[in-house]
Protein backbone atom coordinates (compact mmCIF):
# COMPACT_ATOMS: atom_id res chain seq x y z
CA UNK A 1 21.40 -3.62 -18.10
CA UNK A 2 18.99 -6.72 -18.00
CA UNK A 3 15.88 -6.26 -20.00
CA UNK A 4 13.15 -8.30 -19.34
CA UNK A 5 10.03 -9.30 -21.39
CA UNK A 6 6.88 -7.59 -19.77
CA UNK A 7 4.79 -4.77 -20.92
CA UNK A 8 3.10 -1.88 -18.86
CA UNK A 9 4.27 -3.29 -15.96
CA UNK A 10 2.68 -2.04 -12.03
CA UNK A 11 5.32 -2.65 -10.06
CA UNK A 12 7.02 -5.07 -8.29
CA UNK A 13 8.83 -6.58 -5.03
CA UNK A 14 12.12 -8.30 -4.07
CA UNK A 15 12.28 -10.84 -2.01
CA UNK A 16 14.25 -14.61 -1.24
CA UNK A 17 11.00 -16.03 -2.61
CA UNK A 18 12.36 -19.93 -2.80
CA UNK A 19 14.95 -19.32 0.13
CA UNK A 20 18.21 -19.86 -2.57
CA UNK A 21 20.16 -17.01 -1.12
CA UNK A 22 19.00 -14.75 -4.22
CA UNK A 23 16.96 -11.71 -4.22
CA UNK A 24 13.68 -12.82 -6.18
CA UNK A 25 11.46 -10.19 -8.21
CA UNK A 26 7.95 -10.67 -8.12
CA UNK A 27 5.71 -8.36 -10.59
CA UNK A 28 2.69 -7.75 -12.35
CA UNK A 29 1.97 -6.18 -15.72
CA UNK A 30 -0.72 -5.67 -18.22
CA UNK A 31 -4.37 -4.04 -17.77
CA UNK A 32 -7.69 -4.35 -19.47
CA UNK A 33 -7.10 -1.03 -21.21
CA UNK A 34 -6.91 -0.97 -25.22
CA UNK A 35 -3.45 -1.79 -26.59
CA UNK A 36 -2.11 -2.98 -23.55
CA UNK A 37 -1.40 -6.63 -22.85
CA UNK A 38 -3.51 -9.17 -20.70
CA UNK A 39 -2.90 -8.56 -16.87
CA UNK A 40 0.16 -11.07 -16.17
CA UNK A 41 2.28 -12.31 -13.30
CA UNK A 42 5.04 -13.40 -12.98
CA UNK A 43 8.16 -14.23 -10.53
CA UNK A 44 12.01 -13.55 -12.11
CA UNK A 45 14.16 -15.77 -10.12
CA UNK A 46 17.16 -14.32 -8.91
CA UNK A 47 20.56 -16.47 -9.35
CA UNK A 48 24.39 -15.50 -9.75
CA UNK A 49 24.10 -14.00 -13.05
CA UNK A 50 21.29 -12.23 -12.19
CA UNK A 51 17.85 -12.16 -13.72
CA UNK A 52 16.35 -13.06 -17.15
CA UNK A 53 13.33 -14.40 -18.89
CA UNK A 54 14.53 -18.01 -18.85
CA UNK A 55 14.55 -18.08 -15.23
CA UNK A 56 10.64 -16.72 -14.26
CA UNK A 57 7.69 -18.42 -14.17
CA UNK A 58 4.48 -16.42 -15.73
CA UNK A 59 0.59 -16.83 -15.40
CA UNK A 60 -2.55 -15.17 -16.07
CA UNK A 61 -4.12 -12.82 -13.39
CA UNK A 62 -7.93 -12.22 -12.66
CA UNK A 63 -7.75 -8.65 -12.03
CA UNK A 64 -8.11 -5.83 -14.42
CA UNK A 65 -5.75 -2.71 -13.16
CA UNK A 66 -3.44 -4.90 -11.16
CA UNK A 67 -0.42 -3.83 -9.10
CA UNK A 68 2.26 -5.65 -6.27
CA UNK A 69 1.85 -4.79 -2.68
CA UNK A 70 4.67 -6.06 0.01
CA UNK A 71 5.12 -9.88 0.08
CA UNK A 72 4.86 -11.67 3.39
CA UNK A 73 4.41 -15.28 4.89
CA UNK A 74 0.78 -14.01 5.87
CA UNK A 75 -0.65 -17.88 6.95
CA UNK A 76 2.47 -18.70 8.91
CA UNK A 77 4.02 -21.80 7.20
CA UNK A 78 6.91 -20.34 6.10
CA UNK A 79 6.89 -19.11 3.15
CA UNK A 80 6.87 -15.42 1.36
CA UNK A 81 3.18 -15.05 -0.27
CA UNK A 82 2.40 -12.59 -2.80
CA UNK A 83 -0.27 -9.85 -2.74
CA UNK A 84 -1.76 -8.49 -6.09
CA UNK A 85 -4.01 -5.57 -5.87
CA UNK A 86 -6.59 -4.09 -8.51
CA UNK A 87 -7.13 -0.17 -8.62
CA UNK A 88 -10.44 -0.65 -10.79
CA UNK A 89 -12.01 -3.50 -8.50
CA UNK A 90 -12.31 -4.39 -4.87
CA UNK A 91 -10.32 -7.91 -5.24
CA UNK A 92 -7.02 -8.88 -4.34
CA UNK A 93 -5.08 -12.48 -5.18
CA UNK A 94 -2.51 -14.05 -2.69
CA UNK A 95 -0.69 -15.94 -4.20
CA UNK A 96 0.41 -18.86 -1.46
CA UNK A 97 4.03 -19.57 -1.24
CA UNK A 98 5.36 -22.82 -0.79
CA UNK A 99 8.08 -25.67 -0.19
CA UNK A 100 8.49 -25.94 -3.72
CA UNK A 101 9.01 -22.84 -4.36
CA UNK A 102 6.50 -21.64 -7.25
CA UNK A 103 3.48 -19.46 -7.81
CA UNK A 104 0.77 -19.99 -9.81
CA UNK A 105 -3.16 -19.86 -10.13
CA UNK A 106 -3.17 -23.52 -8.80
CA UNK A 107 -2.15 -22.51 -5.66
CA UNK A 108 -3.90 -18.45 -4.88
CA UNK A 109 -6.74 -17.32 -2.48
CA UNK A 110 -9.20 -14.29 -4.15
CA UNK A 111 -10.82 -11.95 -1.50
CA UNK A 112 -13.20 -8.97 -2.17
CA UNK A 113 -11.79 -6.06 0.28
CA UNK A 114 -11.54 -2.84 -1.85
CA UNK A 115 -10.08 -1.37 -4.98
CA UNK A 116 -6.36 -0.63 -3.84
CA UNK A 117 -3.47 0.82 -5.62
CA UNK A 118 -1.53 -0.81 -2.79
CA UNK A 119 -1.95 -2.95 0.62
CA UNK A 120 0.05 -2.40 3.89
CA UNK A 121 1.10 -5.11 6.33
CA UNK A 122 1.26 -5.36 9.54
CA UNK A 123 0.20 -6.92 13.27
CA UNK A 124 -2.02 -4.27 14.20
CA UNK A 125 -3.86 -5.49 16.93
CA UNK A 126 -0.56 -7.47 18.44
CA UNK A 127 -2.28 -10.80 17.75
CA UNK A 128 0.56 -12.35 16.00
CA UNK A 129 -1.52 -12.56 12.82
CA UNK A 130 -0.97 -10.10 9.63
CA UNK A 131 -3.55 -7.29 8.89
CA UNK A 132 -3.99 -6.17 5.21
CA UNK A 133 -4.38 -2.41 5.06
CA UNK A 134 -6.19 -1.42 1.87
CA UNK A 135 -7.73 1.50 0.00
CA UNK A 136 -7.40 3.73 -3.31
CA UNK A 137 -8.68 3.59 -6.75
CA UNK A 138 -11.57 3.80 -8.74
CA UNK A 139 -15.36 2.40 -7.36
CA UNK A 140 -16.45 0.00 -9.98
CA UNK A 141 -19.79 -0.12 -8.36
CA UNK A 142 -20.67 3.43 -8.27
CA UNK A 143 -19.91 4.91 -12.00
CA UNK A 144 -16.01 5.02 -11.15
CA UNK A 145 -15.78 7.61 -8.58
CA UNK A 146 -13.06 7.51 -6.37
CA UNK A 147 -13.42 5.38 -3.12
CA UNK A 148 -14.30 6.86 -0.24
CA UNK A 149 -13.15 4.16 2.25
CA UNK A 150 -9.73 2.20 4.28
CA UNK A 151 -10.30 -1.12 4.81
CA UNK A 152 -8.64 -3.56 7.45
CA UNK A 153 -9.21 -6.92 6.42
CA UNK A 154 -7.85 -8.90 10.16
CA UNK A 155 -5.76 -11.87 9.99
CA UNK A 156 -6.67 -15.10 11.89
CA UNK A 157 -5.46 -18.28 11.82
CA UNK A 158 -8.69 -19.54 10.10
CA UNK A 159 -7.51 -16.80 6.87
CA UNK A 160 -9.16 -13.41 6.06
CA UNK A 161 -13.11 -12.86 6.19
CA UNK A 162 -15.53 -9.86 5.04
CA UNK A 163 -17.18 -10.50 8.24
CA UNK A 164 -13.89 -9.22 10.26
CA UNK A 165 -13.29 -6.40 8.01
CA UNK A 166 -13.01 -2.53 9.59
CA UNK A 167 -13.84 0.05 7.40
CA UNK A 168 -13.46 4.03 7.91
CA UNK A 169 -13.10 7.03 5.66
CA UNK A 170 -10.59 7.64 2.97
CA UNK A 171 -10.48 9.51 0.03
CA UNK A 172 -8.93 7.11 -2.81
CA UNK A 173 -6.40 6.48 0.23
CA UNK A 174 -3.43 4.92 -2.35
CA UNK A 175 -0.81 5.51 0.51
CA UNK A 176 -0.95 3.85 3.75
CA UNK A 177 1.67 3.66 6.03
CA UNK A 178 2.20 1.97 9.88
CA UNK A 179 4.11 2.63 12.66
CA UNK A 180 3.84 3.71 16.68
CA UNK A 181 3.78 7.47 16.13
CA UNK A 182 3.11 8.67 19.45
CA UNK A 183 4.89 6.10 21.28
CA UNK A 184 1.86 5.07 22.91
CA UNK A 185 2.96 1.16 22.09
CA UNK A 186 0.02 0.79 19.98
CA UNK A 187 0.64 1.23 16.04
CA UNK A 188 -0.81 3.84 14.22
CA UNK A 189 -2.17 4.16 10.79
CA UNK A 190 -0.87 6.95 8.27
CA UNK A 191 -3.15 7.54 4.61
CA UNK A 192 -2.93 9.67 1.87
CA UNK A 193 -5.80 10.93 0.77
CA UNK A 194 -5.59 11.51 -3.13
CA UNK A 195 -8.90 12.40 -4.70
CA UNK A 196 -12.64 13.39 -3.18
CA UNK A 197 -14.46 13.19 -6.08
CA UNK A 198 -15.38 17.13 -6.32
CA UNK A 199 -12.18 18.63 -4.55
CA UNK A 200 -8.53 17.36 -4.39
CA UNK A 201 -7.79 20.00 -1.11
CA UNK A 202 -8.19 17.47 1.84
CA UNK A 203 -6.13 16.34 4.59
CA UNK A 204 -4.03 13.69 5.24
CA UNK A 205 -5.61 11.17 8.08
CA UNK A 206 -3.85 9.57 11.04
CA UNK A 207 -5.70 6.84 12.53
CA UNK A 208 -4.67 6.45 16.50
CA UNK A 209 -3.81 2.62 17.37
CA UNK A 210 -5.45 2.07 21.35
CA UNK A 211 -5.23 -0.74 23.52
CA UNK A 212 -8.12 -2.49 22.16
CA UNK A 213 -7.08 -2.70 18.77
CA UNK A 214 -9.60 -0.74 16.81
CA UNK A 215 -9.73 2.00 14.57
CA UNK A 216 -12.11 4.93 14.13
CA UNK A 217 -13.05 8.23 13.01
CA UNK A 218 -13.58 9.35 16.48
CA UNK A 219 -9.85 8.54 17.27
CA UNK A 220 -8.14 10.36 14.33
CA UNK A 221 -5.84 13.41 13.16
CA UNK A 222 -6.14 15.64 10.30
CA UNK A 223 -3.05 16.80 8.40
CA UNK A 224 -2.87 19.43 5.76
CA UNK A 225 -2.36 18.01 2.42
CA UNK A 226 -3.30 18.78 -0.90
CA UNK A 227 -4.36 15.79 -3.07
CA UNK A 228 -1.58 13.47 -0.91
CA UNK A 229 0.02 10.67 -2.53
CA UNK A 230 2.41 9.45 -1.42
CA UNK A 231 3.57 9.47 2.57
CA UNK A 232 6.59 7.89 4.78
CA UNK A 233 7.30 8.03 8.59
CA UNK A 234 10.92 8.60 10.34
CA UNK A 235 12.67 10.14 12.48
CA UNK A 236 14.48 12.48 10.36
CA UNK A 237 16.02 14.75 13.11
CA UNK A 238 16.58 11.96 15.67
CA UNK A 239 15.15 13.66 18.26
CA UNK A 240 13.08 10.27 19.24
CA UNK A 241 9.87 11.54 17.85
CA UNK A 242 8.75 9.92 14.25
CA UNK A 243 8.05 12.37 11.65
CA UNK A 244 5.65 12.56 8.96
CA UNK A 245 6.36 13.15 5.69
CA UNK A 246 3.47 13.67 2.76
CA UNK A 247 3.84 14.63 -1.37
CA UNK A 248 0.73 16.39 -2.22
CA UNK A 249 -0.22 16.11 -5.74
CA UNK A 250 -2.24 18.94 -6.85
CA UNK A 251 -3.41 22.36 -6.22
CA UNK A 252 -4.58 25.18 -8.61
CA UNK A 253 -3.75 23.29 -11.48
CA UNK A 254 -0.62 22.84 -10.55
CA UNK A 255 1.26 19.05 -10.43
CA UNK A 256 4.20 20.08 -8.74
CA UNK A 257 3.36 21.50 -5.28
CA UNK A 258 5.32 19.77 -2.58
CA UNK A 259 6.02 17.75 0.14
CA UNK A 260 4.63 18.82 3.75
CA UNK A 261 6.84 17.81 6.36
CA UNK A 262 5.49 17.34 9.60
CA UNK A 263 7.76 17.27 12.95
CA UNK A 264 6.81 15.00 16.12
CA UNK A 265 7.05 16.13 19.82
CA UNK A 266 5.74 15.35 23.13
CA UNK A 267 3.16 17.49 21.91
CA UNK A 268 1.92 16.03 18.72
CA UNK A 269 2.15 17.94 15.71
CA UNK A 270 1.28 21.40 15.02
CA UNK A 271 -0.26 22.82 11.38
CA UNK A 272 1.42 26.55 12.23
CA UNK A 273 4.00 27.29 9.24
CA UNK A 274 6.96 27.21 10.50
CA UNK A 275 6.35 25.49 14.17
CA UNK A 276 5.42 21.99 13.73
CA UNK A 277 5.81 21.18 10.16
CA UNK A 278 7.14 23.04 6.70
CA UNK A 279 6.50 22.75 3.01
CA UNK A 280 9.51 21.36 1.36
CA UNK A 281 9.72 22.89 -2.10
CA UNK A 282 12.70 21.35 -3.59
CA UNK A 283 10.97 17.50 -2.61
CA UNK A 284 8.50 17.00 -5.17
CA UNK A 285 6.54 14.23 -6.91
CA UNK A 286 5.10 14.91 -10.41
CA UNK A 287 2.34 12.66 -10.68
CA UNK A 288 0.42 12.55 -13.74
């Protein structure tokens, strides 16, 4: 077992950060709360023996609830950046990647999108440029409530802008997840929603991709879920059709409820027990 020297740590990623041949871990720890340590980052450099203190490089981060979404060369030069998210305010950091292979606050972008527990990645529009996917957490700006909003924050050449973000509904969305569900050729967007403020029952969202690259309300599905946190898509009968899976949270008190598991067809999916998608008892996620 390697033990390494971080405290109330939010997660992390593994990637060949300096291109050595060596599975890097990138992570953040620390929050503003009482008794818990300054929010940090840090990159653990992978190597033969493994990891260890000795080998990481660590530096303050601006952020006060701060967690690790994917990492990906999101400006095109070559190199893996790192995303850090904040739950409790709408910025993120990238960290910028580069030839020398270090991270720092010398060398990191800060954009205003949204509070986010999390950010997915991908081309959504086929541009050849990396959307960030965000939503989830708590609204800083309106007493703490939970946010009521997905943002996509479109990737250019000339970097990310507020002026080419997208924004639709979501209900403290921490979950997001992308792929070409109805084998249209045009990716789709999968979100939890986890919290609406005054009710935890509410449905899980599917946002239909189209040939002009946008997203709406107007062009969207509504799952059953209650209180959904956490979400994946596969094909887990291999019948060519992606499935949907989503963990609800809570309902009635109750913090173990189950996973709904939704199967695909020609035909979309259908909300009849039993038909087109079952509750999974024995796959649970507790989260407190």
């Amino acid at each position: 077992m390697i033990r390494l020297d971080v405290d109330a740590d939010r997660g992390g990623q593994f990637a060949d950060l300096n291109k050595d041949g060596y599975l890097d871990y990138a992570m953040v720890w620390g929050t503003y709360l009482a008794g818990n340590s300054e929010p940090t980052g840090g990159v653990f450099w992978g190597g033969k023996d493994g990891f260890s203190d000795q080998r990481s490089v660590k530096f303050p981060v601006d952020l006060a609830y701060p967690c690790v979404s994917p990492v990906a060369d999101l400006n095109q030069d070559g190199f893996l950046d790192v995303v850090l998210t904040d739950v409790d305010t709408p910025f993120i950091e990238i960290y910028w990647g580069s030839a020398e292979g270090t991270y720092g606050p010398g060398n990191k972008q800060r954009l205003e999108i949204s509070q986010s527990l999390g950010i997915e990645i991908a081309d959504l529009n086929a541009d050849g440029w990396l959307d960030l996917i965000a939503g989830g957490g708590w609204n800083s700006a309106n007493m703490g409530i939970p946010t009521q909003e997905l943002v996509i924050a479109w990737g250019r050449p000339e970097g990310y802008s507020r002026d080419r973000y997208t924004r639709v509904e979501g209900f403290d969305p921490i979950e997001h997840c992308v792929a070409d569900i109805n084998n249209d050729g045009f990716l789709d967007i999968l979100t939890t929603n986890y919290h609406g403020y005054e009710t935890r029952t509410i449905p899980a969202f599917i946002y239909w991709g189209a040939a002009d690259g946008t997203y709406t309300e107007r062009r969207r599905t509504l799952l059953p879920a209650e209180s959904s946190s956490y979400a994946m898509i596969a094909d887990f009968n291999k019948d060519s059709w992606k499935d949907l899976m989503v963990t609800n949270h809570i309902l009635d008190g109750r913090h173990v409820v189950g996973t709904n598991l939704f199967w695909g067809s020609p035909d979309g999916f259908s909300s009849r027990f039993g038909a087109g998608w079952q509750i999974l008892e024995k796959v649970t996620v507790a989260v407190e």
